[in-house]
C-alpha atoms as a PDB file:
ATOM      1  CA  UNK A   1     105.560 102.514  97.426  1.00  0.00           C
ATOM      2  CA  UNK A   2     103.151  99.830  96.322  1.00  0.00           C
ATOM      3  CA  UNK A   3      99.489  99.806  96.482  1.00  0.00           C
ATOM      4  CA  UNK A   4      97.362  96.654  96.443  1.00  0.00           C
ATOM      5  CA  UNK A   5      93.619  97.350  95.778  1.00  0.00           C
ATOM      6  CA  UNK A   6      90.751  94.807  95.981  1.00  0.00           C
ATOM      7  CA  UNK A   7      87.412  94.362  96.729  1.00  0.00           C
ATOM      8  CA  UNK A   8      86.081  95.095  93.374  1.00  0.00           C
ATOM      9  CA  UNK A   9      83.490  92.748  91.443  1.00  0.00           C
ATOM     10  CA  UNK A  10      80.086  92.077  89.692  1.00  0.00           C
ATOM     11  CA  UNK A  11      76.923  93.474  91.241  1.00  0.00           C
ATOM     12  CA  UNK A  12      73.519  94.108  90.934  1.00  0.00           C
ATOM     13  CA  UNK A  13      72.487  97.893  91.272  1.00  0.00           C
ATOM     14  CA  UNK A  14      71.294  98.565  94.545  1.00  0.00           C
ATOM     15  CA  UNK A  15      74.386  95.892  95.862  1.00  0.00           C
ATOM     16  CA  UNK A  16      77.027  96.957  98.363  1.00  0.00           C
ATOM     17  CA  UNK A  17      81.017  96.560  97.884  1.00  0.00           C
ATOM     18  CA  UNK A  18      83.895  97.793 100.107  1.00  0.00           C
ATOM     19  CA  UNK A  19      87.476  98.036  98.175  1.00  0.00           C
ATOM     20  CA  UNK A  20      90.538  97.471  99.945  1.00  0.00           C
ATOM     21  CA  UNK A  21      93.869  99.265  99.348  1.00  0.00           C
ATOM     22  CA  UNK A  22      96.865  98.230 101.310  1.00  0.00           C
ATOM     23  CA  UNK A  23      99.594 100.286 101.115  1.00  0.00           C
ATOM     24  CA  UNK A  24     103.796  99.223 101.359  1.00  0.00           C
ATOM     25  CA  UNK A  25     107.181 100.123 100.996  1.00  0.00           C
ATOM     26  CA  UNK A  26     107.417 103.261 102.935  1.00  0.00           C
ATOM     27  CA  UNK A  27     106.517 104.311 106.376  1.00  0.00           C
ATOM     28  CA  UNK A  28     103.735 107.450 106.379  1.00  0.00           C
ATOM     29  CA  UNK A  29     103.975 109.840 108.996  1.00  0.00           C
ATOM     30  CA  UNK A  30     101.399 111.642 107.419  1.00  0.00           C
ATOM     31  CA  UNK A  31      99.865 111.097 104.158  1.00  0.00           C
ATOM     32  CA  UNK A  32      95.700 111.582 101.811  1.00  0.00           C
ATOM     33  CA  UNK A  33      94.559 108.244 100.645  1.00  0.00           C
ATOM     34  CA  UNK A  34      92.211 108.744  97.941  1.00  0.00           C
ATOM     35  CA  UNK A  35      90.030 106.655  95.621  1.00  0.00           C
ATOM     36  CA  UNK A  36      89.374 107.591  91.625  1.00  0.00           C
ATOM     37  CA  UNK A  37      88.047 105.918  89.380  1.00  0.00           C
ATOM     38  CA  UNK A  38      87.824 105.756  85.428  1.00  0.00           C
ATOM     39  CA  UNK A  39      85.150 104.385  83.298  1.00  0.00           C
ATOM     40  CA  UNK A  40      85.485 103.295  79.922  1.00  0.00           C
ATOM     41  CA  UNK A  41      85.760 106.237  77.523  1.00  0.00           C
ATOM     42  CA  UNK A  42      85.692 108.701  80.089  1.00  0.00           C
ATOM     43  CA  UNK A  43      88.578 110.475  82.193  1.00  0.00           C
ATOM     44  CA  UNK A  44      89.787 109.919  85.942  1.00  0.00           C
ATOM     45  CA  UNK A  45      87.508 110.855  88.235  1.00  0.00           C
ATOM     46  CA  UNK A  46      88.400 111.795  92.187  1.00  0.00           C
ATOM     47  CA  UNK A  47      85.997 109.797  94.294  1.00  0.00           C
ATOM     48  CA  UNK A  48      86.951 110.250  97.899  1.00  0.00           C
ATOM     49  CA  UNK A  49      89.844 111.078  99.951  1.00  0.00           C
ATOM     50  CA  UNK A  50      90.640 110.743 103.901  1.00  0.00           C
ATOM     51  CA  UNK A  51      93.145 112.308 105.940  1.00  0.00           C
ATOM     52  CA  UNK A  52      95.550 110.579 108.020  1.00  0.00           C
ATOM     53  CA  UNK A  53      93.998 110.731 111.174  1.00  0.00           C
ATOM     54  CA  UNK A  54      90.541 110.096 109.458  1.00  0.00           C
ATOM     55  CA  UNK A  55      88.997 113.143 110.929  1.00  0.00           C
ATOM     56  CA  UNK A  56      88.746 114.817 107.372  1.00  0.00           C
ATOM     57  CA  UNK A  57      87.043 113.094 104.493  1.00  0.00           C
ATOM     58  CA  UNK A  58      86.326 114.965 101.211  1.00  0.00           C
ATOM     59  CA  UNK A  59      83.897 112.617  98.724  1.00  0.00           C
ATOM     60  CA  UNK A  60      82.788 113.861  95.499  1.00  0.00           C
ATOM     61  CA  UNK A  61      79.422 114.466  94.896  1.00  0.00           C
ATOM     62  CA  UNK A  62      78.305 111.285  92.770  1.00  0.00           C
ATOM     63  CA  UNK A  63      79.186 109.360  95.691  1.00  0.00           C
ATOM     64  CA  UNK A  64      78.357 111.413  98.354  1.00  0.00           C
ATOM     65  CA  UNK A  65      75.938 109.679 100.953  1.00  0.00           C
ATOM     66  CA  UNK A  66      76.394 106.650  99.426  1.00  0.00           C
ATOM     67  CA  UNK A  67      80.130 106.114 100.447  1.00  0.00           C
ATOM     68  CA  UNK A  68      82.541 106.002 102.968  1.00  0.00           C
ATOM     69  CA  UNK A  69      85.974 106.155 103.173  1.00  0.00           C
ATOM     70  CA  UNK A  70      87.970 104.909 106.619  1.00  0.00           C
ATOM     71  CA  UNK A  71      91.258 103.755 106.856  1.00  0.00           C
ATOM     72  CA  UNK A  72      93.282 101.367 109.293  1.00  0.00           C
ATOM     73  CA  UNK A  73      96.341 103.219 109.844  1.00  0.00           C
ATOM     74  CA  UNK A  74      98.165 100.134 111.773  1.00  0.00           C
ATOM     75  CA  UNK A  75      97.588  97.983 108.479  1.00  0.00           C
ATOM     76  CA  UNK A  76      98.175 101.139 105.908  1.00  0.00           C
ATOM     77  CA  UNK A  77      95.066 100.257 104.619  1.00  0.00           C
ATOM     78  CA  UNK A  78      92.256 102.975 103.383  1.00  0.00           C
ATOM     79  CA  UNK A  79      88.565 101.184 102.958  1.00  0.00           C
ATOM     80  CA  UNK A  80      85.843 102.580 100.221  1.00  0.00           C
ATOM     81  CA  UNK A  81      82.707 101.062 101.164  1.00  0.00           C
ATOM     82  CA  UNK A  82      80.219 102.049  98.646  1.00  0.00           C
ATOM     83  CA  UNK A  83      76.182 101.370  99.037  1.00  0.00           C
ATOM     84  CA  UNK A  84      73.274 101.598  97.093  1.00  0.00           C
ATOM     85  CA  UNK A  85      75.297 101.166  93.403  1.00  0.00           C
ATOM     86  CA  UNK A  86      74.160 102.213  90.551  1.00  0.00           C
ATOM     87  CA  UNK A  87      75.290 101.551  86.783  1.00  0.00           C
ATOM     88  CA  UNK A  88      76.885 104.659  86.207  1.00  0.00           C
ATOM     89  CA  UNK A  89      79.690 103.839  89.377  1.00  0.00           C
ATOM     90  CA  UNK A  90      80.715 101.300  87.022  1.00  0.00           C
ATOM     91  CA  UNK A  91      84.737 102.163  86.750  1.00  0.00           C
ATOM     92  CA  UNK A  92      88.561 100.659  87.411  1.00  0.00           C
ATOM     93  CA  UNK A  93      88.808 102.175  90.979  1.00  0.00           C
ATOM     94  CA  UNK A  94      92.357 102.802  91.589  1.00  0.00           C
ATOM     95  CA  UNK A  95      93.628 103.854  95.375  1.00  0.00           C
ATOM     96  CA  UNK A  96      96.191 106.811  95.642  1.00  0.00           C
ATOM     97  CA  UNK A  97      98.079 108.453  98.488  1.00  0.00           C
ATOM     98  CA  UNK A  98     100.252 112.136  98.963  1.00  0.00           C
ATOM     99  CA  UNK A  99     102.284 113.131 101.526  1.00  0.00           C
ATOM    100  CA  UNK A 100     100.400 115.761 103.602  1.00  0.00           C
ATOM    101  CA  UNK A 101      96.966 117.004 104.870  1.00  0.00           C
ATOM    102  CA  UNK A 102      95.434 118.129 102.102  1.00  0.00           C
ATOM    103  CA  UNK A 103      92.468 116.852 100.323  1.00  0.00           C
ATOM    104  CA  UNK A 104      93.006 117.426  96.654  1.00  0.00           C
ATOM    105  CA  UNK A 105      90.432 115.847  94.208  1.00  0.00           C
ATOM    106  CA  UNK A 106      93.080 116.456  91.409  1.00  0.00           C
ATOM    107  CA  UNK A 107      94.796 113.117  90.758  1.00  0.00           C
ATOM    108  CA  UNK A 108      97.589 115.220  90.015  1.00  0.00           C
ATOM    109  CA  UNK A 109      98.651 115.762  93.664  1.00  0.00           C
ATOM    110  CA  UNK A 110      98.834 112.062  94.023  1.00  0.00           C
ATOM    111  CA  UNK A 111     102.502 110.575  93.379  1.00  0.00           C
ATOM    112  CA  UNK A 112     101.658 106.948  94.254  1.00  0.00           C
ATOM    113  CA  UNK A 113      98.839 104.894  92.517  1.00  0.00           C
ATOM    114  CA  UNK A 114      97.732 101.086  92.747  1.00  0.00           C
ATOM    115  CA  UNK A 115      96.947  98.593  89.866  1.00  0.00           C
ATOM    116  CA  UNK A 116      93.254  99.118  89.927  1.00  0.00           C
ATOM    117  CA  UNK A 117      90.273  96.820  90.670  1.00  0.00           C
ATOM    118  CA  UNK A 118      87.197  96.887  88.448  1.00  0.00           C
ATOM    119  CA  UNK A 119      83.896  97.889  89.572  1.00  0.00           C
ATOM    120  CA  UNK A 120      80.973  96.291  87.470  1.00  0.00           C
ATOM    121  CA  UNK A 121      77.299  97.489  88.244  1.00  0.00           C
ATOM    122  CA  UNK A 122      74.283  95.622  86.427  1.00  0.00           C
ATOM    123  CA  UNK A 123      71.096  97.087  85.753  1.00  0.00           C
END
């Protein structure tokens, strides 16, 4: 399985960016896509996760209200559009996916990981 993420850049805080993770290499009947996220110095952090028929969403609650998670199951593709940025959401956000329903904030449960794509809020 390969995961492409994008979307990520500079921005002023306040500024709007939606990452892009397009996923490959297998078919998924039924699978989480999730979004972390790790700053410098700091550990992995779950940021939001969507089921496969979108109807669940779990975000955590830095993000919450802020973010939204969709996802474009004809293109494998799981959105994070984030809003109203502040310095502190300054990370590498890295897309995962798992087999299954379940929304697990523990990047753990998360076999398959893309490259990253780097977040960078000014102040």
């Amino acid at each position: 399985v390969q995961l492409q993420a994008s979307g990520g850049g500079l921005v002023q805080a306040g500024g709007s960016l939606k990452l892009s993770c397009a996923a490959s290499g297998r078919t998924f009947s039924s699978a989480v896509m999730g979004w972390f996220r790790q700053a410098p110095g700091k550990e992995r952090e779950f940021v939001a996760a969507i089921t496969w028929s979108g109807r669940s969403r779990r975000y955590a609650d830095s993000v919450k209200g802020r973010s939204t998670i969709s996802r474009d199951n004809a293109e494998n593709t799981v959105y994070l559009q984030m809003n109203s940025l502040k310095p502190e959401d300054t990370a590498v956000y890295y897309c995962a996916v798992r087999d299954g329903n379940l929304l697990y904030g523990s990047g753990d449960e998360y076999p398959y990981w893309g490259q990253g794509t780097q977040v960078t809020v000014s102040s």
